[in-house]
C-alpha atoms as a PDB file:
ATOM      1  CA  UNK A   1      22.714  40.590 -13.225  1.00  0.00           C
ATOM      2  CA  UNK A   2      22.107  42.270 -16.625  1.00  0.00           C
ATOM      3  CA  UNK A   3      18.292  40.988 -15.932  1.00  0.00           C
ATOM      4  CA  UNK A   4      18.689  42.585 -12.996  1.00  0.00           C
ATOM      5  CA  UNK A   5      19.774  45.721 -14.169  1.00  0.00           C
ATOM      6  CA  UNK A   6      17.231  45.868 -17.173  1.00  0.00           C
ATOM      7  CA  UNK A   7      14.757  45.346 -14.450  1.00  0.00           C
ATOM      8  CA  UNK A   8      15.766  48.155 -12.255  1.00  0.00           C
ATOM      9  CA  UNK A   9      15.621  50.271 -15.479  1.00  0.00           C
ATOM     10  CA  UNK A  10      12.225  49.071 -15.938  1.00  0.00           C
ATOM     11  CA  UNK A  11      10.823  50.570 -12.702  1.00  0.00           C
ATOM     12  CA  UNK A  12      12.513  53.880 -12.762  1.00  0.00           C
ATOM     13  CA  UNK A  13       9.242  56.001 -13.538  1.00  0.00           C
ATOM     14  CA  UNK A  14      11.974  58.609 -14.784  1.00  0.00           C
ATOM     15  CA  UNK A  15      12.834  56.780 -18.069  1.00  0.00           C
ATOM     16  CA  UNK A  16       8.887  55.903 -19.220  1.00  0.00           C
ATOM     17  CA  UNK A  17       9.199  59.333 -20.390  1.00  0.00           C
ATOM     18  CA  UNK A  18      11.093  58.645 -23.336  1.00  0.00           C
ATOM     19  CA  UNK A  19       8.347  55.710 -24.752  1.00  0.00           C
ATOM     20  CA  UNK A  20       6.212  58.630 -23.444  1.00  0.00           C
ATOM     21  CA  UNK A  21       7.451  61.412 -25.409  1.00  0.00           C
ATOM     22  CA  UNK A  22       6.889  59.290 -28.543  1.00  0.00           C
ATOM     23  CA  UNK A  23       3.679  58.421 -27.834  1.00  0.00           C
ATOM     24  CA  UNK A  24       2.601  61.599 -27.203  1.00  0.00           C
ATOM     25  CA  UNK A  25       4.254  62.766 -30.785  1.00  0.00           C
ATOM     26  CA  UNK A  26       2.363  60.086 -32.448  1.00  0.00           C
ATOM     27  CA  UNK A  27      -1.034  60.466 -31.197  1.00  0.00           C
ATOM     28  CA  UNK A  28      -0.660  64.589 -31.443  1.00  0.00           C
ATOM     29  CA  UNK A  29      -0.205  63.900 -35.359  1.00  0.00           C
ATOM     30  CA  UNK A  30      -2.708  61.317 -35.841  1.00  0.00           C
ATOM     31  CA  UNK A  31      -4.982  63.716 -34.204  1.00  0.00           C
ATOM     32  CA  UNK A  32      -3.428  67.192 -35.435  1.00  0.00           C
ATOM     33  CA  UNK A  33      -1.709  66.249 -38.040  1.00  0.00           C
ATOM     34  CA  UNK A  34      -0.865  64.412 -40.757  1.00  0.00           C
ATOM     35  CA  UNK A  35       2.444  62.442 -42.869  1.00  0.00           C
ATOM     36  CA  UNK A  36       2.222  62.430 -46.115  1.00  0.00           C
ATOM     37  CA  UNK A  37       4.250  60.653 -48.892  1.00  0.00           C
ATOM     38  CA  UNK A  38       7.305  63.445 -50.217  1.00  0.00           C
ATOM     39  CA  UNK A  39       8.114  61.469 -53.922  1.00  0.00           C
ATOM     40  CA  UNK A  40      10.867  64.055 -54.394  1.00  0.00           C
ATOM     41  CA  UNK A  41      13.365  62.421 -52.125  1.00  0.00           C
ATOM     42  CA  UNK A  42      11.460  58.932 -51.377  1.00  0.00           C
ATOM     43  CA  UNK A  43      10.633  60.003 -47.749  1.00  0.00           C
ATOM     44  CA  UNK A  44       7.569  61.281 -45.921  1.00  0.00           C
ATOM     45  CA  UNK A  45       6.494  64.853 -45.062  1.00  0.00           C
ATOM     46  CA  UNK A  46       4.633  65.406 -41.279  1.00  0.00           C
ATOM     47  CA  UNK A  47       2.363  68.067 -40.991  1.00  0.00           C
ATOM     48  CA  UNK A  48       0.791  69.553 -37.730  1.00  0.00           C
ATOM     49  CA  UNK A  49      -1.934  71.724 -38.078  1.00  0.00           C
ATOM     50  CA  UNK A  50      -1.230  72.308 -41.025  1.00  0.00           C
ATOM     51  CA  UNK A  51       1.965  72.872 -41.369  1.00  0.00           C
ATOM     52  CA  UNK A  52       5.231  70.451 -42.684  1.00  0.00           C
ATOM     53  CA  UNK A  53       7.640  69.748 -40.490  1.00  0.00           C
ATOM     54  CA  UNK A  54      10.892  68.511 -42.006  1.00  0.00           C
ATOM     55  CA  UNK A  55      11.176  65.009 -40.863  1.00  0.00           C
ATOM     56  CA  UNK A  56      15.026  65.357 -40.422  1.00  0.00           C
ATOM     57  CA  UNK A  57      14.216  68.221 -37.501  1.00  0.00           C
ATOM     58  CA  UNK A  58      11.599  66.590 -36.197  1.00  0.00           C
ATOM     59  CA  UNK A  59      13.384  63.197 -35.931  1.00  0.00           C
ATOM     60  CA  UNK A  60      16.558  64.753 -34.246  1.00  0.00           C
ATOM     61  CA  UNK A  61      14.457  66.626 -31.864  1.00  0.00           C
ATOM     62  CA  UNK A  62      12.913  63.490 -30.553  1.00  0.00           C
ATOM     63  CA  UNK A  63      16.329  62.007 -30.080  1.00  0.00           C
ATOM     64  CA  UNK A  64      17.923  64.922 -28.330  1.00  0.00           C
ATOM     65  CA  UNK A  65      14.862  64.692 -25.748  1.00  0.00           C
ATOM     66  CA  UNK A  66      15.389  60.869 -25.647  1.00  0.00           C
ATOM     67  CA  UNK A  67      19.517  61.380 -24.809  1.00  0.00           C
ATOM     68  CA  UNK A  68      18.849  64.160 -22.427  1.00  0.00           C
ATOM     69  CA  UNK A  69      15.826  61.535 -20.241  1.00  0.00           C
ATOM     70  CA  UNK A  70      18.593  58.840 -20.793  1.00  0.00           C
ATOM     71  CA  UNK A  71      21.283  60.906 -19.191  1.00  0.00           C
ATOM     72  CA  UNK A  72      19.482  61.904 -16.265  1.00  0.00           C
ATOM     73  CA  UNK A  73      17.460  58.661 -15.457  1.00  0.00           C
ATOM     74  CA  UNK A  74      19.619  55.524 -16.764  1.00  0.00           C
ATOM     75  CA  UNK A  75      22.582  56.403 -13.981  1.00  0.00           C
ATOM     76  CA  UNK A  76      20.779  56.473 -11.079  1.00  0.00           C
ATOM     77  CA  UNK A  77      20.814  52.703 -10.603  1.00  0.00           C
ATOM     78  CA  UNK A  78      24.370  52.566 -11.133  1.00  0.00           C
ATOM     79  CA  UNK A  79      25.059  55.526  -8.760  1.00  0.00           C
ATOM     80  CA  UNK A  80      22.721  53.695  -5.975  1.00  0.00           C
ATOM     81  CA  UNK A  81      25.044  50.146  -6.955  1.00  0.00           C
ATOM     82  CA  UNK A  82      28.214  51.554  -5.471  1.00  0.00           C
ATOM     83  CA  UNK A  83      26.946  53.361  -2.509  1.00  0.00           C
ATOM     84  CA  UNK A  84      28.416  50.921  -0.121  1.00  0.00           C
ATOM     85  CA  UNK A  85      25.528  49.262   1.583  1.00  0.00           C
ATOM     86  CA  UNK A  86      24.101  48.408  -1.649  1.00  0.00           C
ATOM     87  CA  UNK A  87      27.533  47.473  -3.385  1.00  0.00           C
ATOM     88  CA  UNK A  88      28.607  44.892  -0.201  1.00  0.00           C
ATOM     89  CA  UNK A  89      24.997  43.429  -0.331  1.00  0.00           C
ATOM     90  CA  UNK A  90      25.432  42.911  -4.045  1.00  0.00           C
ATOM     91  CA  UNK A  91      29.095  41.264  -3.699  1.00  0.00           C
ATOM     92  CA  UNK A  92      27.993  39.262  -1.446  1.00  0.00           C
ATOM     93  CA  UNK A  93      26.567  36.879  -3.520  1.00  0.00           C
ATOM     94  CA  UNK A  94      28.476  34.701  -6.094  1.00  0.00           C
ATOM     95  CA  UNK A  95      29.226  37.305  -8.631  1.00  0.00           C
ATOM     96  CA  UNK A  96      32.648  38.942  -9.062  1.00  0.00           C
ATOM     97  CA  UNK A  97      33.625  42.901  -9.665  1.00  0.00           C
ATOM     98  CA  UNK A  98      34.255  41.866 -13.485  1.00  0.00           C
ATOM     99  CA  UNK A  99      30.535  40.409 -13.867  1.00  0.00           C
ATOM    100  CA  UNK A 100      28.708  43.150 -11.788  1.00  0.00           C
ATOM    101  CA  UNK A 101      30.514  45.660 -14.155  1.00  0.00           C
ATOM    102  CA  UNK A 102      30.220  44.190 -17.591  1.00  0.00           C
ATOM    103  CA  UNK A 103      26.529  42.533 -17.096  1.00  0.00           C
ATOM    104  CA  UNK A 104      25.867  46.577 -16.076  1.00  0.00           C
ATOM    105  CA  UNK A 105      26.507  47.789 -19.530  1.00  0.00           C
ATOM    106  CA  UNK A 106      25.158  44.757 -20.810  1.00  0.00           C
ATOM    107  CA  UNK A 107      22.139  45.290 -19.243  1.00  0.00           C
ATOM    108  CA  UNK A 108      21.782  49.135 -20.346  1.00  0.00           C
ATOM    109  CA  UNK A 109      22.621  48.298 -23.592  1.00  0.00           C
ATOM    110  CA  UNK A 110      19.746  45.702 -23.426  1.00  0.00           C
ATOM    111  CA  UNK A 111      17.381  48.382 -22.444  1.00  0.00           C
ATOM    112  CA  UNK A 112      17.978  51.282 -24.438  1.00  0.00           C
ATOM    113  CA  UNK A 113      18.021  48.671 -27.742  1.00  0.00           C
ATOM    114  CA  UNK A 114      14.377  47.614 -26.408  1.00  0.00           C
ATOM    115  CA  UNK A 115      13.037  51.190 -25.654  1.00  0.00           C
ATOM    116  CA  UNK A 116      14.416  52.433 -29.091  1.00  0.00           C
ATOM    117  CA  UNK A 117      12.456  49.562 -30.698  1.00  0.00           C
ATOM    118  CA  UNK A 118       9.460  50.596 -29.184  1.00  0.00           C
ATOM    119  CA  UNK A 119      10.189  54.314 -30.104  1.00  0.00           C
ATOM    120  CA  UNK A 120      10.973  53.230 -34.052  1.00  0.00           C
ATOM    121  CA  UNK A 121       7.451  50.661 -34.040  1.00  0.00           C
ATOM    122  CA  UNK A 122       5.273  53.714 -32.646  1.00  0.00           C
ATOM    123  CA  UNK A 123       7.060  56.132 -35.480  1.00  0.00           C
ATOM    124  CA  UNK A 124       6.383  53.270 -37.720  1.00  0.00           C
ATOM    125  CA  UNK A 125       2.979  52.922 -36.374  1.00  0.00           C
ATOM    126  CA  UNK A 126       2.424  56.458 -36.957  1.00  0.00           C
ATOM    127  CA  UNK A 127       3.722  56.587 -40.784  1.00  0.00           C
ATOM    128  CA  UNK A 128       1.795  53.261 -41.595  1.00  0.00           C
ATOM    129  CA  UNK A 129      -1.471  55.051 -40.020  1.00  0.00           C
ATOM    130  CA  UNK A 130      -1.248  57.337 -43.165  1.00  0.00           C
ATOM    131  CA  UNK A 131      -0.771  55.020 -45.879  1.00  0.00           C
ATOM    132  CA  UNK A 132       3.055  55.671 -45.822  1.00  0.00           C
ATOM    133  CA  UNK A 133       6.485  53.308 -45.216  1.00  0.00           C
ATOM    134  CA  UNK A 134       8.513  54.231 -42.205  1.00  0.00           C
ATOM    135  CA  UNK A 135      11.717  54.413 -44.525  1.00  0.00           C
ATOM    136  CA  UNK A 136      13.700  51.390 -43.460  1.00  0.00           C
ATOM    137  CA  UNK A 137      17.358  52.958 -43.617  1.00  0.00           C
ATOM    138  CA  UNK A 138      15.577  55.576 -41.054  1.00  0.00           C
ATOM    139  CA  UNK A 139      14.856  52.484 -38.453  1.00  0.00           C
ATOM    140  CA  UNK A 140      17.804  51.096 -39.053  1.00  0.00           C
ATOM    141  CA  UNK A 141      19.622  54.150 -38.145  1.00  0.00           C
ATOM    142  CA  UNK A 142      17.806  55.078 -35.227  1.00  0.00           C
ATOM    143  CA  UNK A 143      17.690  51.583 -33.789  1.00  0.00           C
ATOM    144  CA  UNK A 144      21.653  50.782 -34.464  1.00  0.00           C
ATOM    145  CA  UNK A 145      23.078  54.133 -33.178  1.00  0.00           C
ATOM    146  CA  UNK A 146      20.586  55.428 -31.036  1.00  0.00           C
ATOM    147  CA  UNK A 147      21.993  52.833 -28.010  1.00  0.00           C
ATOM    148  CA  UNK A 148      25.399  53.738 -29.400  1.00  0.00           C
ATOM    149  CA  UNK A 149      25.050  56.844 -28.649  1.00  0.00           C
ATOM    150  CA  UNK A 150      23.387  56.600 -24.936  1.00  0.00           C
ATOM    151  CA  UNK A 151      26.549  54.234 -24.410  1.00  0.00           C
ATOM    152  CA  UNK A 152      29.325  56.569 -25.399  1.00  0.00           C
ATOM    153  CA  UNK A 153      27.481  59.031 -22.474  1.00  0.00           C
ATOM    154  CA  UNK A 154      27.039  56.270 -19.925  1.00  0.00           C
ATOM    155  CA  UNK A 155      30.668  55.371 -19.975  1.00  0.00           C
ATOM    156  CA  UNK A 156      31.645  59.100 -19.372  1.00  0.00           C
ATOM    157  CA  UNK A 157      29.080  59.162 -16.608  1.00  0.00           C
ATOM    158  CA  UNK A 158      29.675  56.021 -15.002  1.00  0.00           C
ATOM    159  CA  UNK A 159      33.271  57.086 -14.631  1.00  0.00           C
ATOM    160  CA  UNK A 160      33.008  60.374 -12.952  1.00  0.00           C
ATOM    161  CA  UNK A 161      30.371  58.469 -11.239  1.00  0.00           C
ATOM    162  CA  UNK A 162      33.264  56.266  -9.731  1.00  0.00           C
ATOM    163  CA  UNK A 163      35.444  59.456  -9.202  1.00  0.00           C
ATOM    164  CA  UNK A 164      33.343  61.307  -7.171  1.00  0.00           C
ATOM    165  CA  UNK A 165      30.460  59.254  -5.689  1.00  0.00           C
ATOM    166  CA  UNK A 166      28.079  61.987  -6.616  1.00  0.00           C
ATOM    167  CA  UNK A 167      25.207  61.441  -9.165  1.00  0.00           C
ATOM    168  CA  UNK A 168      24.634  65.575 -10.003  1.00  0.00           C
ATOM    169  CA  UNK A 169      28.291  65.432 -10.091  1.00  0.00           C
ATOM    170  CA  UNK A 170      29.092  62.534 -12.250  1.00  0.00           C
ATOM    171  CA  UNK A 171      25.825  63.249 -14.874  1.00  0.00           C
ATOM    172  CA  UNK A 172      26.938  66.864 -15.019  1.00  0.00           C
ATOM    173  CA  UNK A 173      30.634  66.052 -16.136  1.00  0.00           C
ATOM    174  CA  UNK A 174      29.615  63.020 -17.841  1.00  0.00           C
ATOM    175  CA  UNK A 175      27.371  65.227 -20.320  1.00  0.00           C
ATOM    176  CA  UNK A 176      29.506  68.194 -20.947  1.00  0.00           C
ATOM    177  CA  UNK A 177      32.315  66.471 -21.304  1.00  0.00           C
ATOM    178  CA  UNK A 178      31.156  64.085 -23.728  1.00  0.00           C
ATOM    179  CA  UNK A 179      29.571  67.103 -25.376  1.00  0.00           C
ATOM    180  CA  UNK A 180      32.721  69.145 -25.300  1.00  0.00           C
ATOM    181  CA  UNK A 181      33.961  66.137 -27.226  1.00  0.00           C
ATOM    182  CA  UNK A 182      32.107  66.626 -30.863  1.00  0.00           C
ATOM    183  CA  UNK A 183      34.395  70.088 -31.023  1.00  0.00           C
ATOM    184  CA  UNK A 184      37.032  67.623 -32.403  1.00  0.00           C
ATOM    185  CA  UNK A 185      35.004  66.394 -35.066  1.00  0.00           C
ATOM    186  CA  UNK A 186      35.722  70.232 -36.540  1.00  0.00           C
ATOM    187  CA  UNK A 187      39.361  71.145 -34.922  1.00  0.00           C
ATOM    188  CA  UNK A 188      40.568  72.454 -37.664  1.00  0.00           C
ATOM    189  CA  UNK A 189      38.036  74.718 -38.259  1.00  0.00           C
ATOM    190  CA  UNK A 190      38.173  75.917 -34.658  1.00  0.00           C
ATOM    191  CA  UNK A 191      42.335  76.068 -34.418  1.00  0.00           C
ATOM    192  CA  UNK A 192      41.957  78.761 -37.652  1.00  0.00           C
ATOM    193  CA  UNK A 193      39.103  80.595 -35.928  1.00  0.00           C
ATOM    194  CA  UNK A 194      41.264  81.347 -33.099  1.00  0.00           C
ATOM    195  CA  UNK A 195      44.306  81.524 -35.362  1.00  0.00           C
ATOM    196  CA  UNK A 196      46.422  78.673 -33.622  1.00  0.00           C
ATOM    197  CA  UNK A 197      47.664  77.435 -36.916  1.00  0.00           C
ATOM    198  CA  UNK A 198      50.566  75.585 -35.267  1.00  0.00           C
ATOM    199  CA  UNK A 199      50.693  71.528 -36.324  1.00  0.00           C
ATOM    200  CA  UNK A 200      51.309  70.953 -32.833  1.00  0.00           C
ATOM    201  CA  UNK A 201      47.614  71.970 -31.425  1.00  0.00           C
ATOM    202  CA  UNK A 202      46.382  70.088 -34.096  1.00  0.00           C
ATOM    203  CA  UNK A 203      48.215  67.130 -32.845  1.00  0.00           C
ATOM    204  CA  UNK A 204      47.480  67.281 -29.420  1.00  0.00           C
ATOM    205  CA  UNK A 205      43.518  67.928 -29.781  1.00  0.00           C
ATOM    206  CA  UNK A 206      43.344  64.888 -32.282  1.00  0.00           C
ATOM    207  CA  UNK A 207      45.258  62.846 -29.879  1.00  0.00           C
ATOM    208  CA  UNK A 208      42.632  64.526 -26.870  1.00  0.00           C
ATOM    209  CA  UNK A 209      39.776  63.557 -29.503  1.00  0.00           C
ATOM    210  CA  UNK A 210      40.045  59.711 -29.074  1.00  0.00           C
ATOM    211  CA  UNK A 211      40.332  59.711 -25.437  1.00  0.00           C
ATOM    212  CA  UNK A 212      36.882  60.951 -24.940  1.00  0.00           C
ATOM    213  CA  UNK A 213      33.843  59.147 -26.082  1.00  0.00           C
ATOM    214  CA  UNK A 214      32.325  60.588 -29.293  1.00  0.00           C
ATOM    215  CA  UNK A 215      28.590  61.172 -28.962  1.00  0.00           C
ATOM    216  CA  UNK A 216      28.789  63.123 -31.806  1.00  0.00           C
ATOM    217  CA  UNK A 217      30.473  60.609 -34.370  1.00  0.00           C
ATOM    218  CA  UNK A 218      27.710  58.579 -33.757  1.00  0.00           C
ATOM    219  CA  UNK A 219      25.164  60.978 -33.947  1.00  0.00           C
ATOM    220  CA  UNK A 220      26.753  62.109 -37.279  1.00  0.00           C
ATOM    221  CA  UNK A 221      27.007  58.621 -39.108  1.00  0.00           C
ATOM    222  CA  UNK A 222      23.171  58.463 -38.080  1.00  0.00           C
ATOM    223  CA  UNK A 223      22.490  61.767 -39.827  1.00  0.00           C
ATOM    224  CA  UNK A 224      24.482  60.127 -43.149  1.00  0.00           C
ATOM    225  CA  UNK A 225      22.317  57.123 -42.871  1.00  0.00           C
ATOM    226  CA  UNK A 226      19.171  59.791 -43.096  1.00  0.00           C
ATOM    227  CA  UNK A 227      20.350  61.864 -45.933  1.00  0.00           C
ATOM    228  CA  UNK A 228      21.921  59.184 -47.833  1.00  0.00           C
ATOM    229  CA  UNK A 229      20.935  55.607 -46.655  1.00  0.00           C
ATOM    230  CA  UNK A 230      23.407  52.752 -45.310  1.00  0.00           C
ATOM    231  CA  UNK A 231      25.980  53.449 -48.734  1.00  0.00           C
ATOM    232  CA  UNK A 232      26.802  57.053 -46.878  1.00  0.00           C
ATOM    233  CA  UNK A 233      28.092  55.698 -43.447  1.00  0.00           C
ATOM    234  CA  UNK A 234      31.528  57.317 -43.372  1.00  0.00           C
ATOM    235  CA  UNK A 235      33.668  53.668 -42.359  1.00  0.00           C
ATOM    236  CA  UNK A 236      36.825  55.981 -40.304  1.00  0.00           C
ATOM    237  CA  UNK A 237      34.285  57.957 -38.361  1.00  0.00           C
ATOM    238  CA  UNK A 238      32.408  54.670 -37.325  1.00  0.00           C
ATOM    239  CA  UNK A 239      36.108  53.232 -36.439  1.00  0.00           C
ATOM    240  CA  UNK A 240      36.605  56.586 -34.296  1.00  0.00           C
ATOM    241  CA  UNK A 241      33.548  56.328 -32.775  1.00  0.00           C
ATOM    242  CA  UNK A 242      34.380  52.767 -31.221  1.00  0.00           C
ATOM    243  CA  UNK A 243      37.979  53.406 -30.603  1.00  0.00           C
ATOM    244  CA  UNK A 244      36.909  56.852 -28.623  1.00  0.00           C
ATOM    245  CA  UNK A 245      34.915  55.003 -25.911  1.00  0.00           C
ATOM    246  CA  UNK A 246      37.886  52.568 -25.081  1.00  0.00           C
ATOM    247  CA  UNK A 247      40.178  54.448 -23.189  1.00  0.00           C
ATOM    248  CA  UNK A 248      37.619  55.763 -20.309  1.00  0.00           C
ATOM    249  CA  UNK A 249      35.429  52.570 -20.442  1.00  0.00           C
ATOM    250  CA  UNK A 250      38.800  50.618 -19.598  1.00  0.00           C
ATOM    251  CA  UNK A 251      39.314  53.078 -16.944  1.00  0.00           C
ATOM    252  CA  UNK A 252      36.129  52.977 -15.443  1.00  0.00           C
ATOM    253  CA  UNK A 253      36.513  49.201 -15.275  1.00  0.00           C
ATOM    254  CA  UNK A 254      39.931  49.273 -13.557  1.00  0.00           C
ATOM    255  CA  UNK A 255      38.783  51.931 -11.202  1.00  0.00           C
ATOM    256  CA  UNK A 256      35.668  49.873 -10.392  1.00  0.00           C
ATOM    257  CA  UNK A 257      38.106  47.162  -9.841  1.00  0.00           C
ATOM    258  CA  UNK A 258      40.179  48.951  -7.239  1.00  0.00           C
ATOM    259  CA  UNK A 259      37.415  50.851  -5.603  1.00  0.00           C
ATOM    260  CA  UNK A 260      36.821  50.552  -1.671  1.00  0.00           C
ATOM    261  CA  UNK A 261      33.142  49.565  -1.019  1.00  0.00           C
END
């Protein structure tokens, strides 16, 4: 099943945008533009038409296309799985609720680790084109928490997916919700904004913060990796990260469990 599933991903014509978006990055610069070596911080500097563009920007601008293809295109498959036509036929054969479920996130996470390693060669590609190293804390950043991060949406998705048996309607909650999610990264911040001082919001919005998977966390250990390479990955926050997408990926898979089809 999880070749299955990597296949299906395969077809949908939705998701070749993302290897699509990269190439078309790399062959605008290579044709536009330029990267050049930056010795002040180790790095690399690309230029388009003559103009730098800080690789940090540039890098996270990418990515935030790449999630928002991911989130729209990767559940579709999943949504079309438990429609129940297609989720009898594929019970039928000899594989159980468990495997169907676990080889599905197996399977995505299969994908979006092979379509971020094509994304990370062509960047490397690009880099290499100019006489410059691709810095390798930058791929292994990318490649590491980029599927991380896809995940922690996915499992929000796939779960409202199961709740209401509507693909707008599961993508749309899946993605704000797991959005809302990174304003616990900075509660505090918020709670004295809105001058709820009180220990007891504090409590309850750190206890909300690892019910929901954290996008964010993820996102932010990548950022660490960029500005200070593998030594600057913040330990708790990776901990949080993981813990966060327990509680509704165990929920999804009991409600999977229990589902009529």
């Amino acid at each position: 099943m999880i070749r299955f599933t990597i296949r299906t991903l395969l077809k949908n014509k939705m998701l070749w945008a993302w290897p699509g978006i990269f190439i078309l990055f790399v062959v605008a610069i290579a044709l536009w533009g330029g990267v050049s070596a930056d010795p002040s911080s180790s790095s690399y500097v690309i230029k388009l038409g003559g103009f730098p563009l800080p690789n940090g920007i540039v890098i996270n601008q990418l990515i935030s296309i790449t999630i928002l293809i991911s989130i729209i295109g990767i559940p579709t498959h999943f949504s079309e799985n438990i429609n129940p036509d297609r989720a009898s036929l594929l019970l039928s054969k000899p594989i159980s609720r468990d495997e169907l479920f676990l080889s599905d996130f197996a399977g995505v996470f299969a994908f979006c680790f092979s379509y971020t390693l094509i994304s990370v060669l062509l960047l490397t590609l690009l880099t290499s084109l100019h006489g410059v190293l691709f810095p390798l804390h930058h791929a292994i950043a990318i490649i590491v928490f980029l599927p991380l991060i896809l995940l922690s949406y996915y499992i929000t998705i796939v779960l409202f997916l199961i709740l209401t048996n509507s693909y707008v309607g599961g993508v749309l909650l899946g993605y704000f919700l797991t959005g809302f999610s990174s304003l616990f990264l900075n509660v505090d911040s918020y709670l004295q904004m809105f001058g709820l001082t009180d220990t007891w919001f504090e409590t309850l919005f750190q206890i909300l913060s690892y019910l929901i998977p954290s996008a964010e966390a993820f996102q932010q250990i990548m950022s660490q990796i960029f500005a200070n390479g593998l030594s600057g990955i913040d330990g708790s926050l990776l901990g949080f990260a993981f813990v966060s997408c327990v509680p509704f990926g165990l929920l999804a898979y009991y409600l999977f469990r229990k589902k009529q089809f």
